[in-house]
C-alpha atoms as a PDB file:
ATOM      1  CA  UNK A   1      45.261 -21.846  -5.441  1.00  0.00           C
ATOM      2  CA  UNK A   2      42.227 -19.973  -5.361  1.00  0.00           C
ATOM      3  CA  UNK A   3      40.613 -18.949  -8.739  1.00  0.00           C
ATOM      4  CA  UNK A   4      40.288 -15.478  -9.955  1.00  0.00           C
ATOM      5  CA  UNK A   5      37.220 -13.880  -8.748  1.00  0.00           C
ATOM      6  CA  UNK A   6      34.483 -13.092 -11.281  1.00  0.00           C
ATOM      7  CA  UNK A   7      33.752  -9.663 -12.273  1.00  0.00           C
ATOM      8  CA  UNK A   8      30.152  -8.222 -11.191  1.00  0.00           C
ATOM      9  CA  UNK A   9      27.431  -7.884 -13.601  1.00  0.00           C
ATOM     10  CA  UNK A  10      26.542  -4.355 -15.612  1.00  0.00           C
ATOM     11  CA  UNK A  11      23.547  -3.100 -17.062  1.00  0.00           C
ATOM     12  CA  UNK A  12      24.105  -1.995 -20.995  1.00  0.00           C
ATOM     13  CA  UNK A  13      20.984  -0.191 -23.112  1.00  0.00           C
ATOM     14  CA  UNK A  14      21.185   0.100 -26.530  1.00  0.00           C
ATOM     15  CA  UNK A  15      20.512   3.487 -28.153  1.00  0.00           C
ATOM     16  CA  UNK A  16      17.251   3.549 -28.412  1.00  0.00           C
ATOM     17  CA  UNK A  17      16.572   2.983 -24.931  1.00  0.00           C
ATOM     18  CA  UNK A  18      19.572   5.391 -23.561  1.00  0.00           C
ATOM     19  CA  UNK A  19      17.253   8.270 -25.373  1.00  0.00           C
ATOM     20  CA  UNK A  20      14.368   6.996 -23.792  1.00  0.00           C
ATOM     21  CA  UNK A  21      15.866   7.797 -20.559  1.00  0.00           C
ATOM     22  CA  UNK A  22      17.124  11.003 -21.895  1.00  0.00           C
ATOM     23  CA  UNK A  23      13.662  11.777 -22.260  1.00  0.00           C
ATOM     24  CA  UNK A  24      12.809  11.519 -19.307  1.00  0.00           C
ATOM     25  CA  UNK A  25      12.315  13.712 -15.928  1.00  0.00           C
ATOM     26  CA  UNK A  26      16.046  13.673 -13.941  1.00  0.00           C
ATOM     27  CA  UNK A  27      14.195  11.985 -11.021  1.00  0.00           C
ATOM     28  CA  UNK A  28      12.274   8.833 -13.192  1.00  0.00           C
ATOM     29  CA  UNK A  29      15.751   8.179 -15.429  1.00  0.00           C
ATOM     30  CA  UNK A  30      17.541   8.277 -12.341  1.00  0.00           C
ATOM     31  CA  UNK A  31      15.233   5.587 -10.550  1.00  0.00           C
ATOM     32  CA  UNK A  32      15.753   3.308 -13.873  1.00  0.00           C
ATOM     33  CA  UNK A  33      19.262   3.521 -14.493  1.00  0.00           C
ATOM     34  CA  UNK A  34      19.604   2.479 -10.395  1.00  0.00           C
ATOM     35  CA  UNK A  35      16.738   0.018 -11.170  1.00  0.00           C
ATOM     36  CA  UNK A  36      18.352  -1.500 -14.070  1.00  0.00           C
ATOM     37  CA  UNK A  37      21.909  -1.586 -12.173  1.00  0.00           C
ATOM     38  CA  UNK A  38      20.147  -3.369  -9.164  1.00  0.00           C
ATOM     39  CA  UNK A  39      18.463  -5.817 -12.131  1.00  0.00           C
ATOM     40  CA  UNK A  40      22.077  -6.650 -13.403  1.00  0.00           C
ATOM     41  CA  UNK A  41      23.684  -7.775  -9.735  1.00  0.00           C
ATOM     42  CA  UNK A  42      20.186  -9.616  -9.015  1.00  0.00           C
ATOM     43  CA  UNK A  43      20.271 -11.330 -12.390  1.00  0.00           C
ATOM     44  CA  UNK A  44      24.094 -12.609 -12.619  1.00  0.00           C
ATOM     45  CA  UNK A  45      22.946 -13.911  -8.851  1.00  0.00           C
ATOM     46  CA  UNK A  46      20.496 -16.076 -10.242  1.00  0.00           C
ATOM     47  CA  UNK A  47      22.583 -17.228 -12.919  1.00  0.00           C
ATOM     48  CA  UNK A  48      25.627 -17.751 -11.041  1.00  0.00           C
ATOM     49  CA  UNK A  49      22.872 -20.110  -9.171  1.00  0.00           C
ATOM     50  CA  UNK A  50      21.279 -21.726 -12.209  1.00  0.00           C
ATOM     51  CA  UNK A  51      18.191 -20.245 -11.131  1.00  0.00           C
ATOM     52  CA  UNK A  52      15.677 -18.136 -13.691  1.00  0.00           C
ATOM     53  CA  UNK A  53      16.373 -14.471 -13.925  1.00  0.00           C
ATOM     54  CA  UNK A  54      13.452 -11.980 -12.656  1.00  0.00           C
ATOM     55  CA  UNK A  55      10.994 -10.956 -15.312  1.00  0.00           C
ATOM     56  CA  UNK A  56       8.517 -12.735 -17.517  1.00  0.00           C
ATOM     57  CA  UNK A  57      10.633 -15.228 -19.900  1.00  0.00           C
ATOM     58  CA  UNK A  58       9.656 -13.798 -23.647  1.00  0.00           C
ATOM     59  CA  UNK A  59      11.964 -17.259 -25.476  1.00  0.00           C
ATOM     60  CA  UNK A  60      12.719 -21.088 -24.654  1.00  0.00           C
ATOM     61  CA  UNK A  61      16.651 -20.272 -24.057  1.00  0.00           C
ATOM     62  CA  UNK A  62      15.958 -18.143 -21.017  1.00  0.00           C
ATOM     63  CA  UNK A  63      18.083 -15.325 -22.513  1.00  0.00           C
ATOM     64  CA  UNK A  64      15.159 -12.759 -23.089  1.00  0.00           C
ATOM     65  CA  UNK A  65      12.668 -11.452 -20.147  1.00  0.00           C
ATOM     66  CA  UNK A  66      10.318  -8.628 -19.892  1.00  0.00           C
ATOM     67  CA  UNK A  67       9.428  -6.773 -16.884  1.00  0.00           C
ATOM     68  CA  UNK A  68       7.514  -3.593 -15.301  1.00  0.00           C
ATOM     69  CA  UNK A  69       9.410  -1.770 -12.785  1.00  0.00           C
ATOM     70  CA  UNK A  70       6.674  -1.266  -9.818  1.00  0.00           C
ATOM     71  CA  UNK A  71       5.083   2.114  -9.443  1.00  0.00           C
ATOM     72  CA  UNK A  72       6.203   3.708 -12.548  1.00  0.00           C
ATOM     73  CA  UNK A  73       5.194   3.989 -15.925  1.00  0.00           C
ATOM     74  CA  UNK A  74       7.966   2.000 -17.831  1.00  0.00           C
ATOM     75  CA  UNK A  75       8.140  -1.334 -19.566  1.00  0.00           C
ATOM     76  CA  UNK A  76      11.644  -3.251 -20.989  1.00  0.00           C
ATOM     77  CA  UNK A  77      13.064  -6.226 -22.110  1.00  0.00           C
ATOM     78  CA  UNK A  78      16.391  -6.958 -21.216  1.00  0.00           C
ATOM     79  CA  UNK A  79      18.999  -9.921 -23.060  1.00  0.00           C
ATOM     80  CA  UNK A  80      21.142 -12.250 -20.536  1.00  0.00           C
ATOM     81  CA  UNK A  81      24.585 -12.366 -21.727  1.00  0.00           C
ATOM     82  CA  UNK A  82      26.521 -14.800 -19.154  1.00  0.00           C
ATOM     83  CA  UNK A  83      29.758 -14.617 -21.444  1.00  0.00           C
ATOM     84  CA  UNK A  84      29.737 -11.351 -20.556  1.00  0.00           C
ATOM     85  CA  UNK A  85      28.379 -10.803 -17.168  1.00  0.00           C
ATOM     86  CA  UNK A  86      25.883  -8.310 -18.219  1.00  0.00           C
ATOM     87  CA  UNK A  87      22.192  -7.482 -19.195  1.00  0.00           C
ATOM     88  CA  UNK A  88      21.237  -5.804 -22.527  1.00  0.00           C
ATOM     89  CA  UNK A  89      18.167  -3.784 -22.684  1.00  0.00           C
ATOM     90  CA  UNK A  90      16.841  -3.262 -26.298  1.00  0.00           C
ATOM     91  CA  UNK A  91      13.515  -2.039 -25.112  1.00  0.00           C
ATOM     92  CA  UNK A  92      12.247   0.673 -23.011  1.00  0.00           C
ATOM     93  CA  UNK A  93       8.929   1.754 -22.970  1.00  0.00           C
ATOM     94  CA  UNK A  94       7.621   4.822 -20.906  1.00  0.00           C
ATOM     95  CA  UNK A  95       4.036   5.753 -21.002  1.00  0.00           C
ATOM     96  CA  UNK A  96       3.815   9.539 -20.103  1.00  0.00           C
END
C-alpha cells in the first residue's frame, strides 16, 4: 500500500508584511508574492531532502533565514514550519 502523498508547500505573510505588498506597485507585489510561492516549493524540497533551506540562516534550529530577492529592492525573513508544510514571512522590507 502506497502512503498518502504529501501536500505541497505554501507561502503565508503575516499582516504586516501582506500591507507591505499592498504598498506596493501591482508589477513589484506581483513578482514577490510569485517569488515567495516559488521560495515555499524550493524550501519544502530541501527539507523533504534534509538539506538547508535558501537564505542566510538568522538561528541554530535552521527554522529562521533571511534573504534578498535579486534585482529588487526588498528584504524578508521567512519561518520554516515542516509540521505544516509552509513558510511564514514576518518581515518584509522594501526600500523605495
Amino acid at each position: 500500500m502506497n502512503p498518502r502523498p504529501r501536500g505541497g508547500w505554501t507561502a503565508w505573510t503575516e499582516e504586516i508584511p501582506a500591507r507591505t505588498l499592498l504598498d506596493m506597485p501591482p508589477d513589484l507585489s506581483k513578482k514577490v508574492v510569485n517569488f515567495l510561492s516559488a521560495l515555499a516549493l524550493e524550501v519544502g524540497g530541501a527539507i523533504d531532502r534534509d538539506r538547508q533551506p535558501p537564505g542566510d540562516p538568522m538561528d541554530d534550529l535552521g527554522a529562521r533565514y533571511s534573504l534578498q530577492i535579486g534585482g529588487e529592492p526588498v528584504v524578508f525573513e521567512y519561518v520554516v514550519l515542516p509540521e505544516l508544510r509552509e513558510i511564514r514571512v514576518p518581515v518584509l522590507v522594501w526600500f523605495r
